[in-house]
Protein backbone atom coordinates (compact mmCIF):
# COMPACT_ATOMS: atom_id res chain seq x y z
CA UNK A 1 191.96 149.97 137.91
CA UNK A 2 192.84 151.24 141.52
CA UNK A 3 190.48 150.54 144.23
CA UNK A 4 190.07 154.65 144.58
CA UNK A 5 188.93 155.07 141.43
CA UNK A 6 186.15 153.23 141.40
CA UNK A 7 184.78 154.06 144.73
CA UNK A 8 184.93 157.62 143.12
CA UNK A 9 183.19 156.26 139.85
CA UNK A 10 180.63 154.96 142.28
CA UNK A 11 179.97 158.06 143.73
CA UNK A 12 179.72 159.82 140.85
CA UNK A 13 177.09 157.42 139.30
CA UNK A 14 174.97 157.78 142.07
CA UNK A 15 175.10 161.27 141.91
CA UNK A 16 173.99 161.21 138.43
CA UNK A 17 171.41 158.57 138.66
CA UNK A 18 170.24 159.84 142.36
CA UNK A 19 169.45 156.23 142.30
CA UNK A 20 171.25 153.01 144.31
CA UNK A 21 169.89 150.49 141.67
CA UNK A 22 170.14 152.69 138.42
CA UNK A 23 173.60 153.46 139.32
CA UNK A 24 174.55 150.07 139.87
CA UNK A 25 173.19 149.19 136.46
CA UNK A 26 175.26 151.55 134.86
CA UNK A 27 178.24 150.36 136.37
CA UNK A 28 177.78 146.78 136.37
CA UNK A 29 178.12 145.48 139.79
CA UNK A 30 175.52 144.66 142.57
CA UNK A 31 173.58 147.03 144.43
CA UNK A 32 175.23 145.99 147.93
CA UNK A 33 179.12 146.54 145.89
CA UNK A 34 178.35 149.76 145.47
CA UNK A 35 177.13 150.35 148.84
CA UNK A 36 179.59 149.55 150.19
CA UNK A 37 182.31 151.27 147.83
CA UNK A 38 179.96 154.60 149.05
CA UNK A 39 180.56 153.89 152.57
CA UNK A 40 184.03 153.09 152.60
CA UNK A 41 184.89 156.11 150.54
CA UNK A 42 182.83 157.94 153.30
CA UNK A 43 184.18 156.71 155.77
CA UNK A 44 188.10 157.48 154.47
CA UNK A 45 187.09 160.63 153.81
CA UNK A 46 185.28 160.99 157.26
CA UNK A 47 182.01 162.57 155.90
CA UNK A 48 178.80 161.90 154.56
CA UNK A 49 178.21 162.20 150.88
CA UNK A 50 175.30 160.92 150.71
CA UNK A 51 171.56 160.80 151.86
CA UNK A 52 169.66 157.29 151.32
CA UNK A 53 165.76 156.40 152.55
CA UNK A 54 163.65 153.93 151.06
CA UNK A 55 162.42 156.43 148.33
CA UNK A 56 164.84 158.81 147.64
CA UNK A 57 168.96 159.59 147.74
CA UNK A 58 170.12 163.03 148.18
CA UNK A 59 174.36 164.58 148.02
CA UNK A 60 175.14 166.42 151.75
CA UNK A 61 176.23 169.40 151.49
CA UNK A 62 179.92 168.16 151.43
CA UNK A 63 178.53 165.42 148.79
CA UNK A 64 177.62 168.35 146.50
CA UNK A 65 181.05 169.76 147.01
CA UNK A 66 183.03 167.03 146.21
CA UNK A 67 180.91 166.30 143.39
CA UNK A 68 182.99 168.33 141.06
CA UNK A 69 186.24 167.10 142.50
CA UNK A 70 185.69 163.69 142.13
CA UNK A 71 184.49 164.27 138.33
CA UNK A 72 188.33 166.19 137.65
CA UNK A 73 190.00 163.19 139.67
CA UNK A 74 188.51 161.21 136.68
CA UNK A 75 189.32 163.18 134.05
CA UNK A 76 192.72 163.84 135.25
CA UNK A 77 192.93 159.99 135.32
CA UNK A 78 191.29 159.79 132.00
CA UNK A 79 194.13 161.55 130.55
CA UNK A 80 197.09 160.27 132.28
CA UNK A 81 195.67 156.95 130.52
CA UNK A 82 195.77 158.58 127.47
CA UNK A 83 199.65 159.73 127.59
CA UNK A 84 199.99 155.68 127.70
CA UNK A 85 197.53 153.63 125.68
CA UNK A 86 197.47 153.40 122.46
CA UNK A 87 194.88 155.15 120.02
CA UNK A 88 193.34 151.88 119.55
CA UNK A 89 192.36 151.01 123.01
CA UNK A 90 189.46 153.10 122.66
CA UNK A 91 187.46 155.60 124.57
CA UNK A 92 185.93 154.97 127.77
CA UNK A 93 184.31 157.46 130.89
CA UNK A 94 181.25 159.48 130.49
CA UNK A 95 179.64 162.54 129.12
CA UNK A 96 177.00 163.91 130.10
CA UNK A 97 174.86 167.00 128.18
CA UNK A 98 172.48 169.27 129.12
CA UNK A 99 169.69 170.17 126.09
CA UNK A 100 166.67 172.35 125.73
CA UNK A 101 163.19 170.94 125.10
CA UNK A 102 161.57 170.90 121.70
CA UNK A 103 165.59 171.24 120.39
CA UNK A 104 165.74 170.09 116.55
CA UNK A 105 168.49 172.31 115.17
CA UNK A 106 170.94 170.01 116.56
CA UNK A 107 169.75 166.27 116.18
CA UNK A 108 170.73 165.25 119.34
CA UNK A 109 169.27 161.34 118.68
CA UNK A 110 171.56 161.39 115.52
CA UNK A 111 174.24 162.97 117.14
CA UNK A 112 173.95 160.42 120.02
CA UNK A 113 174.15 157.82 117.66
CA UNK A 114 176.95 158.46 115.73
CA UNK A 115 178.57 158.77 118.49
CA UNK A 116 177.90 155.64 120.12
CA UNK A 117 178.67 153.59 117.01
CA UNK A 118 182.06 155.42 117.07
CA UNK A 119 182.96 155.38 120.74
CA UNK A 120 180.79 152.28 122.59
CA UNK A 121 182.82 152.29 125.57
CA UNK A 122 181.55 155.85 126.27
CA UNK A 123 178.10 156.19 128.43
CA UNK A 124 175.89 159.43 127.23
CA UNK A 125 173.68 161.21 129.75
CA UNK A 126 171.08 163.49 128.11
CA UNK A 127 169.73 165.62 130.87
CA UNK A 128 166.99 168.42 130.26
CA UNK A 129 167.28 171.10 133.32
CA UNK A 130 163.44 172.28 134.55
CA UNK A 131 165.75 175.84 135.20
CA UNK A 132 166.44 176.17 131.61
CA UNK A 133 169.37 178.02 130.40
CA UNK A 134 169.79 179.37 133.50
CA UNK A 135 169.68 175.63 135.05
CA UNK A 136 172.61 174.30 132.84
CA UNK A 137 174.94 177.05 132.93
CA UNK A 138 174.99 176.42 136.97
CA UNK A 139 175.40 172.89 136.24
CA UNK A 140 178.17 173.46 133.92
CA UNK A 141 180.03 175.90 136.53
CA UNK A 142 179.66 173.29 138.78
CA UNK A 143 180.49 170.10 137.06
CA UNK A 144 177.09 167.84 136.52
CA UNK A 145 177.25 168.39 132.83
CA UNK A 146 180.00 168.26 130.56
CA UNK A 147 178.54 170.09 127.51
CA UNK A 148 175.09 171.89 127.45
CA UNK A 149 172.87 173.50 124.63
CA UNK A 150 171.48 176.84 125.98
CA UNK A 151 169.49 179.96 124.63
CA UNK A 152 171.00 183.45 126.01
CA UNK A 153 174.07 185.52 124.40
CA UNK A 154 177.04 184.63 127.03
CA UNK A 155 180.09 186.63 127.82
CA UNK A 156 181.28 184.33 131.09
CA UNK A 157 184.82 183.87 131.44
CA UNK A 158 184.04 180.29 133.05
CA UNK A 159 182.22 179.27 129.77
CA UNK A 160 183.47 178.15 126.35
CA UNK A 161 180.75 179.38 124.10
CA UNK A 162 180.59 178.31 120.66
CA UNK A 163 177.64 179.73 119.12
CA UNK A 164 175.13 177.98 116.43
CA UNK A 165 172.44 180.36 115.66
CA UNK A 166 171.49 183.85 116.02
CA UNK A 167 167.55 184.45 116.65
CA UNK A 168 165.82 188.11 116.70
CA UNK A 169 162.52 188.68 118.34
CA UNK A 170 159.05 189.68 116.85
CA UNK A 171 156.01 190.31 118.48
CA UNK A 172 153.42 186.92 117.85
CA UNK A 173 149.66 187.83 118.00
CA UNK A 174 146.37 186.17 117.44
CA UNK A 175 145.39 187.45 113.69
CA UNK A 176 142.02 189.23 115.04
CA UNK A 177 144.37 191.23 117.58
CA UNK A 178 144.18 194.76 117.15
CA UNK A 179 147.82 194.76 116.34
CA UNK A 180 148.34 192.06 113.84
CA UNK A 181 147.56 194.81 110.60
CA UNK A 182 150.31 196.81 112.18
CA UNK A 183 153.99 196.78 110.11
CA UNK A 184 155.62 197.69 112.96
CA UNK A 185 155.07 197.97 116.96
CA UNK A 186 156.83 199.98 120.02
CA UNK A 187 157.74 198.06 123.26
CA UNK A 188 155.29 201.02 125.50
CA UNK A 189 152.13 199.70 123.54
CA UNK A 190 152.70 196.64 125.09
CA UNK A 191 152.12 197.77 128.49
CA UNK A 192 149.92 195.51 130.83
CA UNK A 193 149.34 193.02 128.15
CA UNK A 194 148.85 189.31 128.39
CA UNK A 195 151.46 187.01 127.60
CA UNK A 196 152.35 183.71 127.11
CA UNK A 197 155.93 182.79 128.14
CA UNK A 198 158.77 180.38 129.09
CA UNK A 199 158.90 180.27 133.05
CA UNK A 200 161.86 182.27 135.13
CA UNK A 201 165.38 181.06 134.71
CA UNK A 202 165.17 180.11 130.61
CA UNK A 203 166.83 182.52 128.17
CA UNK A 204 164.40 184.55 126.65
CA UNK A 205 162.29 184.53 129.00
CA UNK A 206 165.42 186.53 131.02
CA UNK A 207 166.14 188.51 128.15
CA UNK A 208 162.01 190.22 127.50
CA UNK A 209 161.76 190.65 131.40
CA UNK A 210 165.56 192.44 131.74
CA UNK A 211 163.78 194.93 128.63
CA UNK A 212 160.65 195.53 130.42
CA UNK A 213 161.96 196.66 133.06
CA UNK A 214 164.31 198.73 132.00
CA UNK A 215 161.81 200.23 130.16
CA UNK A 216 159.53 200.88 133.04
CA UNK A 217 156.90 198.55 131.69
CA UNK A 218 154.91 195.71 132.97
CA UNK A 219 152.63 192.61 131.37
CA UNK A 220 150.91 189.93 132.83
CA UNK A 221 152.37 186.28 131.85
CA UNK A 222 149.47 184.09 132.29
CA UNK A 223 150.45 180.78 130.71
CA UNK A 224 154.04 179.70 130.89
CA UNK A 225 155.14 177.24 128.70
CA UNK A 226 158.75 175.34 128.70
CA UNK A 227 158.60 174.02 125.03
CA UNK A 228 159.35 177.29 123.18
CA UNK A 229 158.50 175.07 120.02
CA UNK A 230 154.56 175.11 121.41
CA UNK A 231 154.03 178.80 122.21
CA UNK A 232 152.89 180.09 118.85
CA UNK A 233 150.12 177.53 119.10
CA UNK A 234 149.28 179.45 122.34
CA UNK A 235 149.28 182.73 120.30
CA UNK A 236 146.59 181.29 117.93
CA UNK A 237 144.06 180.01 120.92
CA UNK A 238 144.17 183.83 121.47
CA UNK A 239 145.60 182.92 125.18
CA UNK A 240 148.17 186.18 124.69
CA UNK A 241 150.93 187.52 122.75
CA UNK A 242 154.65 186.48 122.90
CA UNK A 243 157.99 187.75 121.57
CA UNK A 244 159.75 184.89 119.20
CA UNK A 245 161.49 184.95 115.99
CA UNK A 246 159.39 185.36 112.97
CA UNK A 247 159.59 181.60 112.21
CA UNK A 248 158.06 180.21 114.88
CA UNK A 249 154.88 181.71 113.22
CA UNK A 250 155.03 180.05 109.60
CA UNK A 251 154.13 176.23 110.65
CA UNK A 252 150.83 178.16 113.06
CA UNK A 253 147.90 178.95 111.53
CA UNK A 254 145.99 181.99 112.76
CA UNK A 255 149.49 184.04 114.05
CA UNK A 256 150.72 186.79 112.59
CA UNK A 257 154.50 188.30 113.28
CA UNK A 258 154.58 191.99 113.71
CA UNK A 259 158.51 193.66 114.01
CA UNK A 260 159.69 195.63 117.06
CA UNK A 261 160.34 199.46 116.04
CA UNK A 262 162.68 201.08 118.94
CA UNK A 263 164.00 197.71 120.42
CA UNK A 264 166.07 194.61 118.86
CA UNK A 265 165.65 191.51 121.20
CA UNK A 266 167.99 188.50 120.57
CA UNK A 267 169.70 185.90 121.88
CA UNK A 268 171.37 182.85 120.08
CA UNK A 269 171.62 179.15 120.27
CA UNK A 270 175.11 178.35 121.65
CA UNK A 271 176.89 174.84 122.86
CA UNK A 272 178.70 175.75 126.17
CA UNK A 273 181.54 173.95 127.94
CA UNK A 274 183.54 174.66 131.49
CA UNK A 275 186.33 177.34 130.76
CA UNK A 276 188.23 175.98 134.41
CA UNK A 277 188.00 172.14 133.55
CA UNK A 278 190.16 170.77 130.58
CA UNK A 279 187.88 168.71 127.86
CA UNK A 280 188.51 164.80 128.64
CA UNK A 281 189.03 163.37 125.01
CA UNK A 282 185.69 161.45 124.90
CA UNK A 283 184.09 165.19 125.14
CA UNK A 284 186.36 166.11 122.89
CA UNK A 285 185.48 163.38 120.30
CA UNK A 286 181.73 163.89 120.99
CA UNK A 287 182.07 167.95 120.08
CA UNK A 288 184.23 167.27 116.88
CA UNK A 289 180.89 165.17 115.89
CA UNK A 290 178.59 168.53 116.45
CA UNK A 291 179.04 170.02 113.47
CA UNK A 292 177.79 167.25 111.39
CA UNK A 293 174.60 167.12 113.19
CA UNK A 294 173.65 170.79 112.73
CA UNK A 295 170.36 171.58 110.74
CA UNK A 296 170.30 175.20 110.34
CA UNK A 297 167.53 175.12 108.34
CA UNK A 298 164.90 173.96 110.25
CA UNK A 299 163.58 176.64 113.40
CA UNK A 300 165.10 175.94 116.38
């Protein structure tokens, strides 16, 4: 293994770990190696990558944009190895996936798992984005995560999008609301209502705002909530209404799901991969796995 290539592997550990020590761990060397791998790589490339104190580590701005460069160096190595060594030798390198709180649909643990037992010389990263859907699609585009689970329907010609499962929206109330005997219910008779959401930047929260306003309406969100598994327990504590599929209602007592009449809202469940970067074979052999781990009977 050339020098380069691990001073690269050493940058790109610490800016996944934005840790000195937790880094180090990963890779198996001391914290003062891969100090000084850091600084020598800075100082070849004569910038500064990275950011240390005594509490925190931070990428420069050129850190963050060689980031991505130094993660295709690897995977163009990763392959090159590949052309050469026999099936046999195993899979080693990283990959590193983006998921969605309160996510069951796919086991990840199982899926993680498997995995592991199949390909130990590969390291999985599980990483859960505070941004949401919106969070890991940026960090796909720009190379932190190899694979990522996300809510929204995508037409990005710097995505692969493999979709999983298609969800359509309902409108959850309390059972004592005026508008849980209703069979049906138009979008305008929700004006000004309270709601209880997922915060700015997830899916479907995008998707009921982008319809409100195009319908000239407004509501009040006055609880946001980044588990969409949770809300409908929200619903029944009479804390506001929320759009969701149907299903989320059946396991919550005290909810009742009333259909949309002159709007379908939907998005779907879809695994997502970088269009521009070619899949190293360890991502590879960790999406061939997916399919086995899919439970499309339970909600989300």
């Amino acid at each position: 293994m050339s020098m380069d290539q691990r001073r690269l592997e050493y940058f790109v550990a610490v800016a996944e770990e934005m840790n000195f020590t937790r880094a180090a761990q990963q890779l198996h060397v001391t914290q003062s190696t891969l100090s000084a791998g850091i600084k020598s790589l800075e100082s070849e490339l004569k910038v500064q990558l990275v950011t240390r104190s005594t509490r925190s580590v931070h990428l420069t701005e050129a850190g963050g944009a060689f980031l991505p460069e130094a993660r295709a160096a690897l995977e163009a190595l990763d392959r090159a190895r590949a052309a050469i060594e026999p099936v046999s030798a195993g899979l080693r390198g990283n990959v590193t996936v983006g998921v969605l709180s309160g996510m069951t649909i796919v086991d990840v643990p199982a899926l993680a798992g498997d995995f592991h037992q199949r390909h130990p010389g590969v390291r999985l990263r599980m990483e859960v984005s505070q941004r949401g859907t919106a969070g890991l699609i940026e960090q796909i585009k720009e190379g932190r995560l190899d694979v990522a689970f996300v809510a929204a329907d995508l037409r990005d010609e710097h995505l692969r999008v493999t979709p999983i499962k298609k969800y359509h929206l309902q409108l959850l109330v309390p059972e004592r609301h005026q508008l849980a005997q209703r069979n049906t219910v138009r979008l305008h008779e929700l004006n000004g209502e309270q709601f209880i959401d997922m915060p700015i930047g997830f899916g479907q929260r995008e998707l009921v705002d982008e319809a409100l306003n195009r319908a000239e309406l407004t509501r009040q969100v006055l609880t946001e909530v980044s588990d969409i598994t949770t809300i409908a327990q929200y619903v029944a504590h009479g804390l506001g209404m929320a759009f969701l599929p149907a299903a989320f209602a059946q396991s919550v007592g005290g909810v009742r799901a009333v259909p949309l009449e002159d709007i379908e809202l939907s998005w779907t469940l879809s695994v997502i991969t970088s269009a521009r970067r070619k899949p190293t074979r360890a991502l590879h052999a960790f999406l061939d796995l997916l399919a086995q781990h899919i439970h499309q009977d339970r909600v989300f």
